[in-house]
C-alpha atoms as a PDB file:
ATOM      1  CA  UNK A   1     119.855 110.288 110.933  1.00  0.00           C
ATOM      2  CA  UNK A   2     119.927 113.743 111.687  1.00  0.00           C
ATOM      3  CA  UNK A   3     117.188 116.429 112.973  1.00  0.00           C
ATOM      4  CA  UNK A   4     117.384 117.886 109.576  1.00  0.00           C
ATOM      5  CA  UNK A   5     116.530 114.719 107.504  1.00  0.00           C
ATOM      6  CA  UNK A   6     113.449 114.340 109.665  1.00  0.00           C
ATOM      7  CA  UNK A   7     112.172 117.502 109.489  1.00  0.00           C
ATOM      8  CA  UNK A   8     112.572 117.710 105.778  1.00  0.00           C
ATOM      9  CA  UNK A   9     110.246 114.479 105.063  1.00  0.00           C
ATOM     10  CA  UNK A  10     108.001 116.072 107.482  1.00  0.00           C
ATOM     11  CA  UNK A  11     107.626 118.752 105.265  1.00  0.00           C
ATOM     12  CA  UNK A  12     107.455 116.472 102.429  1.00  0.00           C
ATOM     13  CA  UNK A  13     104.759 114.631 104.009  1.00  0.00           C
ATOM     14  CA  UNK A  14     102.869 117.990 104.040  1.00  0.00           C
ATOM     15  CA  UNK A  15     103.234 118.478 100.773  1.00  0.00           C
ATOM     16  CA  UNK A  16     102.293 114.797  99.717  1.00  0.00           C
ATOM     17  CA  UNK A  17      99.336 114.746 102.576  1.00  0.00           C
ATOM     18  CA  UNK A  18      98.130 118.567 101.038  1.00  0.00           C
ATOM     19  CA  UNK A  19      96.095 117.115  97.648  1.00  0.00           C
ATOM     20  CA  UNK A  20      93.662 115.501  99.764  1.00  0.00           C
ATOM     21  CA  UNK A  21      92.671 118.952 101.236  1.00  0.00           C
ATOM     22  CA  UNK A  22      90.567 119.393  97.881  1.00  0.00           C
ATOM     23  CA  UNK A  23      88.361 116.416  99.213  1.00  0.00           C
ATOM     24  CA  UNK A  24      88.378 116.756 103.045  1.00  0.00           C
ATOM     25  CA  UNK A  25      86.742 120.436 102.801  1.00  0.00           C
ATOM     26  CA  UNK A  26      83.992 119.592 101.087  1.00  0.00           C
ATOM     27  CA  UNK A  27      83.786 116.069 102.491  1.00  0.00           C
ATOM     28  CA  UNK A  28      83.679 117.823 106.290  1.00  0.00           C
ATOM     29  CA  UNK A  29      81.772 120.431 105.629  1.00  0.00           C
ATOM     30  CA  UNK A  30      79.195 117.654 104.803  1.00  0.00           C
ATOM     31  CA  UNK A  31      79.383 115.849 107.591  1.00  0.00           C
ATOM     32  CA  UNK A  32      78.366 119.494 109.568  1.00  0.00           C
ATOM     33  CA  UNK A  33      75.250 119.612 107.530  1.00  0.00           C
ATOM     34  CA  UNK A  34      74.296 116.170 107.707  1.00  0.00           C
ATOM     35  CA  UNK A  35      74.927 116.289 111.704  1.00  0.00           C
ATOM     36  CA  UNK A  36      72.530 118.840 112.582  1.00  0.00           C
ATOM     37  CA  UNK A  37      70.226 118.132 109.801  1.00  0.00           C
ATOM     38  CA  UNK A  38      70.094 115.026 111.739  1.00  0.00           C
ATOM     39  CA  UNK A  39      68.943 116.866 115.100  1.00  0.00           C
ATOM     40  CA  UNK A  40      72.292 116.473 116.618  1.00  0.00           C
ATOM     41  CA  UNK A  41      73.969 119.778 118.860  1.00  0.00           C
ATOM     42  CA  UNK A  42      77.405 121.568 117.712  1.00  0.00           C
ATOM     43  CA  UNK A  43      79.003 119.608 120.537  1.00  0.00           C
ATOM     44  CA  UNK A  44      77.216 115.939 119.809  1.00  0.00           C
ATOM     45  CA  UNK A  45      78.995 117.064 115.494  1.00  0.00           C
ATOM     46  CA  UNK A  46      82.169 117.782 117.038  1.00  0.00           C
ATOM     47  CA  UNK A  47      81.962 115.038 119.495  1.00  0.00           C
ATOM     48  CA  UNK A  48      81.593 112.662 116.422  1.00  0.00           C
ATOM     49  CA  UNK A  49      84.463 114.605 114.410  1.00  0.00           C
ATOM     50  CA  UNK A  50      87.020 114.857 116.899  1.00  0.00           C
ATOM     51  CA  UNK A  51      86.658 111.318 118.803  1.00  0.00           C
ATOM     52  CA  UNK A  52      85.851 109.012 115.789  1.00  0.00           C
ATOM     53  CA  UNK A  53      87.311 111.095 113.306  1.00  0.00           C
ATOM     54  CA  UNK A  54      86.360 108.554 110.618  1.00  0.00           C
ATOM     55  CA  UNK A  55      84.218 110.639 107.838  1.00  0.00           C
ATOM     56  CA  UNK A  56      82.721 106.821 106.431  1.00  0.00           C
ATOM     57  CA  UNK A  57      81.842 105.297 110.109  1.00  0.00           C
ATOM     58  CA  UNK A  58      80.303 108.913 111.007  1.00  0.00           C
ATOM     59  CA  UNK A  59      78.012 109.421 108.136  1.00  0.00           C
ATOM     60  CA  UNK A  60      76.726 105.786 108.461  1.00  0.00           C
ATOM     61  CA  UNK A  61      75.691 105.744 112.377  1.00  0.00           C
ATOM     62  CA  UNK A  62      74.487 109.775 111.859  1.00  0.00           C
ATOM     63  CA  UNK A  63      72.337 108.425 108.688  1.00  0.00           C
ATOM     64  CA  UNK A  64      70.900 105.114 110.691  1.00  0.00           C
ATOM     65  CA  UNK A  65      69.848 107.067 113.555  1.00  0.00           C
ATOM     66  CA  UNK A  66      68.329 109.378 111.768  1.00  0.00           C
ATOM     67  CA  UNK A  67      66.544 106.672 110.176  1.00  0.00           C
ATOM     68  CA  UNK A  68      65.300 105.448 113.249  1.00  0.00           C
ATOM     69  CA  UNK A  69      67.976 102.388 113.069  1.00  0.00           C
ATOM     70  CA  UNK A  70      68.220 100.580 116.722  1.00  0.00           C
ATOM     71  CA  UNK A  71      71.496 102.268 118.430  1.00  0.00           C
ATOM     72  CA  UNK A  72      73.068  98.795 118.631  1.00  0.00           C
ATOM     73  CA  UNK A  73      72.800  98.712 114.975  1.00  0.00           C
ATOM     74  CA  UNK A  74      74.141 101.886 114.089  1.00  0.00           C
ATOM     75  CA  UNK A  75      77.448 101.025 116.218  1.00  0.00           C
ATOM     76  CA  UNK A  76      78.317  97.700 115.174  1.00  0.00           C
ATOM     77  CA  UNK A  77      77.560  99.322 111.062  1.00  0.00           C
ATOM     78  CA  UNK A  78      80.051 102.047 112.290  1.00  0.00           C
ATOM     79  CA  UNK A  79      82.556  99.225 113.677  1.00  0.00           C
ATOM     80  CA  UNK A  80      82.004  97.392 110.870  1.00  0.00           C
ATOM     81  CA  UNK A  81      83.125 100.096 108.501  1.00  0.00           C
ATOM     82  CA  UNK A  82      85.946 101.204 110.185  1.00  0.00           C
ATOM     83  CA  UNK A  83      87.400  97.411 110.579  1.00  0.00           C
ATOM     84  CA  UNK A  84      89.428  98.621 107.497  1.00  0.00           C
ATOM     85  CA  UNK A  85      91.600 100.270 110.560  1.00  0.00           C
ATOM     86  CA  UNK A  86      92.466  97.354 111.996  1.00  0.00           C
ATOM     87  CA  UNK A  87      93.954  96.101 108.475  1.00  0.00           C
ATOM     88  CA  UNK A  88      95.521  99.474 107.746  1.00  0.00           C
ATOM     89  CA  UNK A  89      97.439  99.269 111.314  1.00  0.00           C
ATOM     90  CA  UNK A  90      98.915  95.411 110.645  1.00  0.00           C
ATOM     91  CA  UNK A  91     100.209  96.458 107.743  1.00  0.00           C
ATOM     92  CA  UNK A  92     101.908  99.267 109.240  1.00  0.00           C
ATOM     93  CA  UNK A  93     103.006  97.964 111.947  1.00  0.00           C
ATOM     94  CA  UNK A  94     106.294  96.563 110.412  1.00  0.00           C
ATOM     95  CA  UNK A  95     107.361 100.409 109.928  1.00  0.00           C
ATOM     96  CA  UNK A  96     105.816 101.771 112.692  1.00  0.00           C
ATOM     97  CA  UNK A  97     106.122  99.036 115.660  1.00  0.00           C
ATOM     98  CA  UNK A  98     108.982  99.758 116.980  1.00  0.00           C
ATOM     99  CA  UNK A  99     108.237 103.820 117.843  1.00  0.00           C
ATOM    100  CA  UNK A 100     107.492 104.777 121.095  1.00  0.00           C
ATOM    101  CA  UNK A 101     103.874 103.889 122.676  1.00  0.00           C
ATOM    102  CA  UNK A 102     103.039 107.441 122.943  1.00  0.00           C
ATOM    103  CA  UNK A 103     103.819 108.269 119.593  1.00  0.00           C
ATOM    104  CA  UNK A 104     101.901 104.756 118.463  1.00  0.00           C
ATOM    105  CA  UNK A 105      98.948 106.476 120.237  1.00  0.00           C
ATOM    106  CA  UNK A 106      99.039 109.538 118.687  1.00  0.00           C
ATOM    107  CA  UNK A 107      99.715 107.755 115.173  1.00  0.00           C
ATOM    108  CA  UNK A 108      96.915 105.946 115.805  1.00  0.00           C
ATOM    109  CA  UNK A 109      94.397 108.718 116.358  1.00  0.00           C
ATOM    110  CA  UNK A 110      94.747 110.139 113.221  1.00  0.00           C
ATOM    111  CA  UNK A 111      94.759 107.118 111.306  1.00  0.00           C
ATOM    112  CA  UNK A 112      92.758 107.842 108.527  1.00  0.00           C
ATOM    113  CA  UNK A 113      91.991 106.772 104.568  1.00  0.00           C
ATOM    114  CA  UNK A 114      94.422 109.189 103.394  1.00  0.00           C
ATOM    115  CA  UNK A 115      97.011 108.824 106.182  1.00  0.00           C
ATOM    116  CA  UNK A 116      97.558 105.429 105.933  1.00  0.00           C
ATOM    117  CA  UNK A 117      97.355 105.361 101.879  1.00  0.00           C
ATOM    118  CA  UNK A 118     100.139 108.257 101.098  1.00  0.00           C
ATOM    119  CA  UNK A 119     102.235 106.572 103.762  1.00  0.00           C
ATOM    120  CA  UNK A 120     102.363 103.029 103.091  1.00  0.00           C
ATOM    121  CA  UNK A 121     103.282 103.816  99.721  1.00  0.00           C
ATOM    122  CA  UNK A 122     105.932 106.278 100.668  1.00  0.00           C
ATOM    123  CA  UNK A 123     107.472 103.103 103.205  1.00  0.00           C
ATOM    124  CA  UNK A 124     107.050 100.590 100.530  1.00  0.00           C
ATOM    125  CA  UNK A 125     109.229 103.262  98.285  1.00  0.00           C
ATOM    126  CA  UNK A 126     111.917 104.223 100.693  1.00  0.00           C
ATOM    127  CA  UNK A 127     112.542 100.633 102.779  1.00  0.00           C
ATOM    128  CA  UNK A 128     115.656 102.353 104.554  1.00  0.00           C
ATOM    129  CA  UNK A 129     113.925 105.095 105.814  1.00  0.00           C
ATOM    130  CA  UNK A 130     114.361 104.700 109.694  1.00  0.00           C
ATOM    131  CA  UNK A 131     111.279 104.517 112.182  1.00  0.00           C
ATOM    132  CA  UNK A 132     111.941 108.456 113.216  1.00  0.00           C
ATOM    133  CA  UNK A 133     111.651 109.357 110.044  1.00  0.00           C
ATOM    134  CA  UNK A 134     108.534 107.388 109.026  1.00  0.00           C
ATOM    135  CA  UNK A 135     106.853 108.868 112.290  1.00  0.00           C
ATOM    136  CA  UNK A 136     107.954 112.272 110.903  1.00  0.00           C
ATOM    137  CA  UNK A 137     106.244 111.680 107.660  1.00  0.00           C
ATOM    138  CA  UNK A 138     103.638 110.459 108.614  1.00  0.00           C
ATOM    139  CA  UNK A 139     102.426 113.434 110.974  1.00  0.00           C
ATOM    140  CA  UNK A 140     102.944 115.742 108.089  1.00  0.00           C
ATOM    141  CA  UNK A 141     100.595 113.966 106.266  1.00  0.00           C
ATOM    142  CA  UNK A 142      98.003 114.643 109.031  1.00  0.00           C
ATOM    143  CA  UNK A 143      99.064 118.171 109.650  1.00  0.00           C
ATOM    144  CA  UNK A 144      96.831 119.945 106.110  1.00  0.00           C
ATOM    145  CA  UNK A 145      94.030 116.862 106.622  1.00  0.00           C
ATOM    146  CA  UNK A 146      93.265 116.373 110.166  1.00  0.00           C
ATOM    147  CA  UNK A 147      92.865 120.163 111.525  1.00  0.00           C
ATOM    148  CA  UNK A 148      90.921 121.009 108.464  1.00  0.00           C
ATOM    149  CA  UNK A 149      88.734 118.383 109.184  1.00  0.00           C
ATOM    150  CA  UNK A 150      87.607 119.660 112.222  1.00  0.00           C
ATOM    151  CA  UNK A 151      87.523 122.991 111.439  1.00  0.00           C
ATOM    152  CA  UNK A 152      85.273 122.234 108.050  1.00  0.00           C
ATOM    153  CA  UNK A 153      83.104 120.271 109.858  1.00  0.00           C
ATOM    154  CA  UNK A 154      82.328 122.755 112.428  1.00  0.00           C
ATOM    155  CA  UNK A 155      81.810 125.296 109.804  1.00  0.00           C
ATOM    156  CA  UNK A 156      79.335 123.377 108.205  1.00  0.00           C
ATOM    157  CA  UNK A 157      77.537 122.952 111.613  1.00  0.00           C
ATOM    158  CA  UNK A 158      77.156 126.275 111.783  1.00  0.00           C
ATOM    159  CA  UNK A 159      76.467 127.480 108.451  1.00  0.00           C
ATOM    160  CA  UNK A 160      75.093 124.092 106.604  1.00  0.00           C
ATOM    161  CA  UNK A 161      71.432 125.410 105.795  1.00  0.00           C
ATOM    162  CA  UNK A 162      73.419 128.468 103.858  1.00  0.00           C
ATOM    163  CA  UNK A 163      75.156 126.346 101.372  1.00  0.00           C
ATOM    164  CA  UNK A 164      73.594 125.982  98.254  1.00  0.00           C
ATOM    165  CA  UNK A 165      72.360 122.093  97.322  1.00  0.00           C
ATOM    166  CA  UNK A 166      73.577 123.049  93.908  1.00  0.00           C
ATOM    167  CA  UNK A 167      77.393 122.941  95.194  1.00  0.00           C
ATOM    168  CA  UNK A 168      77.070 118.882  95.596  1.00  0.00           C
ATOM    169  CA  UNK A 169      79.277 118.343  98.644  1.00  0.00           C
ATOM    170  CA  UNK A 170      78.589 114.923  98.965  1.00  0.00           C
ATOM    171  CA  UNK A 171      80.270 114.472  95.618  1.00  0.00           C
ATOM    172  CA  UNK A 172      83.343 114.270  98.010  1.00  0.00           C
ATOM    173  CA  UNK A 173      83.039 110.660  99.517  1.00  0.00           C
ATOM    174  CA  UNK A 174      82.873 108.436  96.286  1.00  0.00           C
ATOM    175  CA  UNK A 175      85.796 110.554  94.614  1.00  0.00           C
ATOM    176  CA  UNK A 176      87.699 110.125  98.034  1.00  0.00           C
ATOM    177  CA  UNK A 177      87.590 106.315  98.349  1.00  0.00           C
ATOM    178  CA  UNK A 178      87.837 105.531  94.487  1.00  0.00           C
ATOM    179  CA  UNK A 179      91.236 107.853  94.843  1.00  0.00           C
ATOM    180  CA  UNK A 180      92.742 105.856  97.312  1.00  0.00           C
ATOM    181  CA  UNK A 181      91.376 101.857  96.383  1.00  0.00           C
ATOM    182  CA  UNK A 182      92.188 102.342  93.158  1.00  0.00           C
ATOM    183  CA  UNK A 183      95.799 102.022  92.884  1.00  0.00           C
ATOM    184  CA  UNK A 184      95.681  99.580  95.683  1.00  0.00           C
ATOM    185  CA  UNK A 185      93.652  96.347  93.366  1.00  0.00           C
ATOM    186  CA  UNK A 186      97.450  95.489  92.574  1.00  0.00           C
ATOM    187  CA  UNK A 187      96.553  91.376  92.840  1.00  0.00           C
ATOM    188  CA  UNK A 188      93.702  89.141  91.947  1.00  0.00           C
ATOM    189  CA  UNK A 189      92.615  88.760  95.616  1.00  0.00           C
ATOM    190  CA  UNK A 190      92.492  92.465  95.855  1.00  0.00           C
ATOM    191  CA  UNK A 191      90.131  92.738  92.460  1.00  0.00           C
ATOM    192  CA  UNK A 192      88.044  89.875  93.396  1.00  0.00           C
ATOM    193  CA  UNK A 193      87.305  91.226  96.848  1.00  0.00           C
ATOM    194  CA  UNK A 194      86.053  94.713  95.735  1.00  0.00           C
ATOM    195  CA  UNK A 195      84.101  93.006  92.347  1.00  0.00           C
ATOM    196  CA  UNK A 196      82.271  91.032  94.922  1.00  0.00           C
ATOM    197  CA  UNK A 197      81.864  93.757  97.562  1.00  0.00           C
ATOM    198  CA  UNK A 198      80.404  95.989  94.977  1.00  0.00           C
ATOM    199  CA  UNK A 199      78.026  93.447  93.463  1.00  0.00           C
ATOM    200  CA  UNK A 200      76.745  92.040  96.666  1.00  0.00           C
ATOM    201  CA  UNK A 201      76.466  96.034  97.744  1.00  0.00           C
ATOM    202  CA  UNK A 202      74.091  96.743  94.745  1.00  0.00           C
ATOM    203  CA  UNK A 203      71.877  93.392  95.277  1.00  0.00           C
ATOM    204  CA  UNK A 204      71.338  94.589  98.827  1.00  0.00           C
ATOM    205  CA  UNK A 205      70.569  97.386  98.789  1.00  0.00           C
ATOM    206  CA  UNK A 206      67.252  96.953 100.194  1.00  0.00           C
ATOM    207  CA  UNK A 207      68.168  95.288 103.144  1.00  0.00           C
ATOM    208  CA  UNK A 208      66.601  97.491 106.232  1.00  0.00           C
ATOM    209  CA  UNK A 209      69.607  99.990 108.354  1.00  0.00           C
ATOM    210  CA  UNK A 210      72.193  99.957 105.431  1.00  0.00           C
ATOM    211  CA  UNK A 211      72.809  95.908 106.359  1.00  0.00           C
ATOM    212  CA  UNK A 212      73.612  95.732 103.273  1.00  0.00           C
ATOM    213  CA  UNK A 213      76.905  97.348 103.555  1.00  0.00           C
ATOM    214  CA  UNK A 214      77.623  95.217 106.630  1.00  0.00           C
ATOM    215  CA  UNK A 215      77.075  91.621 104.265  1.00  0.00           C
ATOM    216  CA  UNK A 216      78.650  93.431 101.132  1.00  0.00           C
ATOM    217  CA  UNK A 217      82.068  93.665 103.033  1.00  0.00           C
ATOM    218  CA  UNK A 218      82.285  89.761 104.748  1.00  0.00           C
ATOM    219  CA  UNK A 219      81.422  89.057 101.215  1.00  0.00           C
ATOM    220  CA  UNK A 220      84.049  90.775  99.973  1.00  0.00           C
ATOM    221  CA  UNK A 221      86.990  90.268 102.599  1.00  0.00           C
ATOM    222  CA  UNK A 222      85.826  86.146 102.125  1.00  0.00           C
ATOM    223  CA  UNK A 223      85.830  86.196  98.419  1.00  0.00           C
ATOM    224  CA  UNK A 224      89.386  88.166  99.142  1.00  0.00           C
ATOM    225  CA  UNK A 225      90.817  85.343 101.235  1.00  0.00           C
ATOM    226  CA  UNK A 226      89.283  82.422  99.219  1.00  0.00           C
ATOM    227  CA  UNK A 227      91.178  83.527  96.157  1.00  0.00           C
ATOM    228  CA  UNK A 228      94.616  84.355  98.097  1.00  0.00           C
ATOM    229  CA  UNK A 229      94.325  80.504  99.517  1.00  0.00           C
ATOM    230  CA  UNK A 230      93.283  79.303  96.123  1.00  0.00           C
ATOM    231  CA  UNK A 231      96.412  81.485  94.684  1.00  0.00           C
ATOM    232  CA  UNK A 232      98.569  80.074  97.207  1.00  0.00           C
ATOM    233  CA  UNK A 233      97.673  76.615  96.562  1.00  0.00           C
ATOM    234  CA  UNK A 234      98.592  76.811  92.597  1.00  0.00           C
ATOM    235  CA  UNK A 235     101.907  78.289  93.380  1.00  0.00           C
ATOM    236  CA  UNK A 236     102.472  75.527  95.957  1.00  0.00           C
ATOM    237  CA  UNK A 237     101.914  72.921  93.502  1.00  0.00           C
ATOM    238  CA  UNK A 238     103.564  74.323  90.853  1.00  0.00           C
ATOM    239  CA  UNK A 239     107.081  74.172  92.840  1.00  0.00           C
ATOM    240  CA  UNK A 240     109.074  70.858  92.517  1.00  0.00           C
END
C-alpha cells in the first residue's frame, strides 16, 4: 500500500462524497432559517451545527422547543433519531476497527447519512481495500459535505428572512433520506421495517412533541427484527 494509492481513493471519495453537495446546501441553509426563526443566537445555530452535526436530530429538538416541547423531550426525540448512528458505526466497525483511536474519533465526528452510505457500499465493493485506505476514503467523502454544512448553515443564519419561501428548501430532507434508504431495503426485514415505520408514522401523527416519530421507529426496528428471527427460523428448518 503505497502513499499514492491512498491519496488517490481520497480523491475518489471526493468525487463520490461531491453529489450530495446538491442536497446539503439547501438542506443547511434550512436549518439557519429554522434556527433563528426559532429565537435561537448565531452561536446557539452553530453550536447545534458544529457539535451535533446531525441535520434530522437538529431540526427535531429546534422544532419541539419551539413548540414549547419539555427539554427532556426534545433530547431523548433527538437521541432517538440519531440511534441510526449507533447501527451505522457496528456495521462499520469491521472496516474501520482496527484504525487508530484518534482517527476512530475523528471518523466518528463526521459520521453522517451520506458518509456512512457512500462508504459502506464502496467497502462492501472493494473487500481488499486495507484499513488506511478505507480511512482515506472515507474523509474524502466528508471533505465537499461536512465544511459546506457549516458554512450553509451559517449563511442561512444570517441571511434566512432574505430567501424567498418560493425556493422550497425544505424540499431537501425527504429527497436526502429517500436517496440513501432506498437502495439499502435489499431484504425482507429491511422492507418490513420501513413499511411499518412509515405506517405507524402516518397513524401518529397526532401524538403531542412529534412522539410519534419516537413509536414509529421501535415499531419499525421490532417489526425489523421479528421478521429476521422469523427468516432465520425457516432457513433453520429447512436444512437437514
Amino acid at each position: 500500500m503505497s502513499s499514492q494509492t491512498t491519496k488517490s481513493l481520497y480523491w475518489q471519495g471526493v468525487r463520490d462524497g461531491a453529489p450530495f453537495v446538491l442536497v446539503v446546501v439547501p438542506f443547511s441553509l434550512l436549518f439557519g432559517v429554522v434556527g433563528t426563526e426559532a429565537g435561537l443566537a448565531l452561536s446557539e445555530v452553530m453550536g447545534f451545527s458544529v457539535l451535533v452535526i446531525a441535520g434530522a436530530a437538529q431540526f427535531t429538538a429546534v422544532q419541539l422547543l419551539s413548540d414549547g416541547a419539555p427539554a427532556l423531550v426534545a433530547l431523548v426525540s433527538a437521541l432517538a433519531v440519531n440511534l441510526r448512528m449507533a447501527m451505522y458505526s457496528a456495521s462499520l466497525t469491521p472496516y474501520l476497527g482496527a484504525a487508530p483511536l484518534w482517527q476512530r474519533a475523528i471518523a466518528a465526528y463526521f459520521m453522517v447519512d451520506q458518509s456512512y452510505t457512500v462508504s459502506y457500499f464502496a467497502y462492501e465493493s472493494h473487500p481488499r481495500w486495507s484499513v488506511p485506505e478505507r480511512m482515506s476514503y472515507y474523509f474524502g467523502v466528508v471533505t465537499p459535505i461536512c465544511p459546506l454544512w457549516y458554512l450553509f448553515t451559517l449563511l442561512g443564519a444570517l441571511i434566512g428572512d432574505t430567501i424567498p419561501e418560493a425556493f422550497a428548501l425544505d424540499f431537501a430532507l425527504p429527497i436526502t433520506f429517500l436517496a440513501m434508504i432506498g437502495p439499502m431495503l435489499r431484504t425482507p426485514a429491511h422492507v418490513a421495517a420501513a413499511l411499518v415505520s412509515v405506517a405507524v408514522a402516518l397513524l401518529a401523527a397526532g401524538l403531542p412533541y412529534n412522539l410519534g416519530l419516537l413509536v414509529a421507529g421501535l415499531a419499525g426496528m421490532m417489526t425489523g427484527a421479528q421478521v429476521e428471527v422469523m427468516l432465520e427460523r425457516r432457513k433453520a428448518a429447512r436444512q437437514p
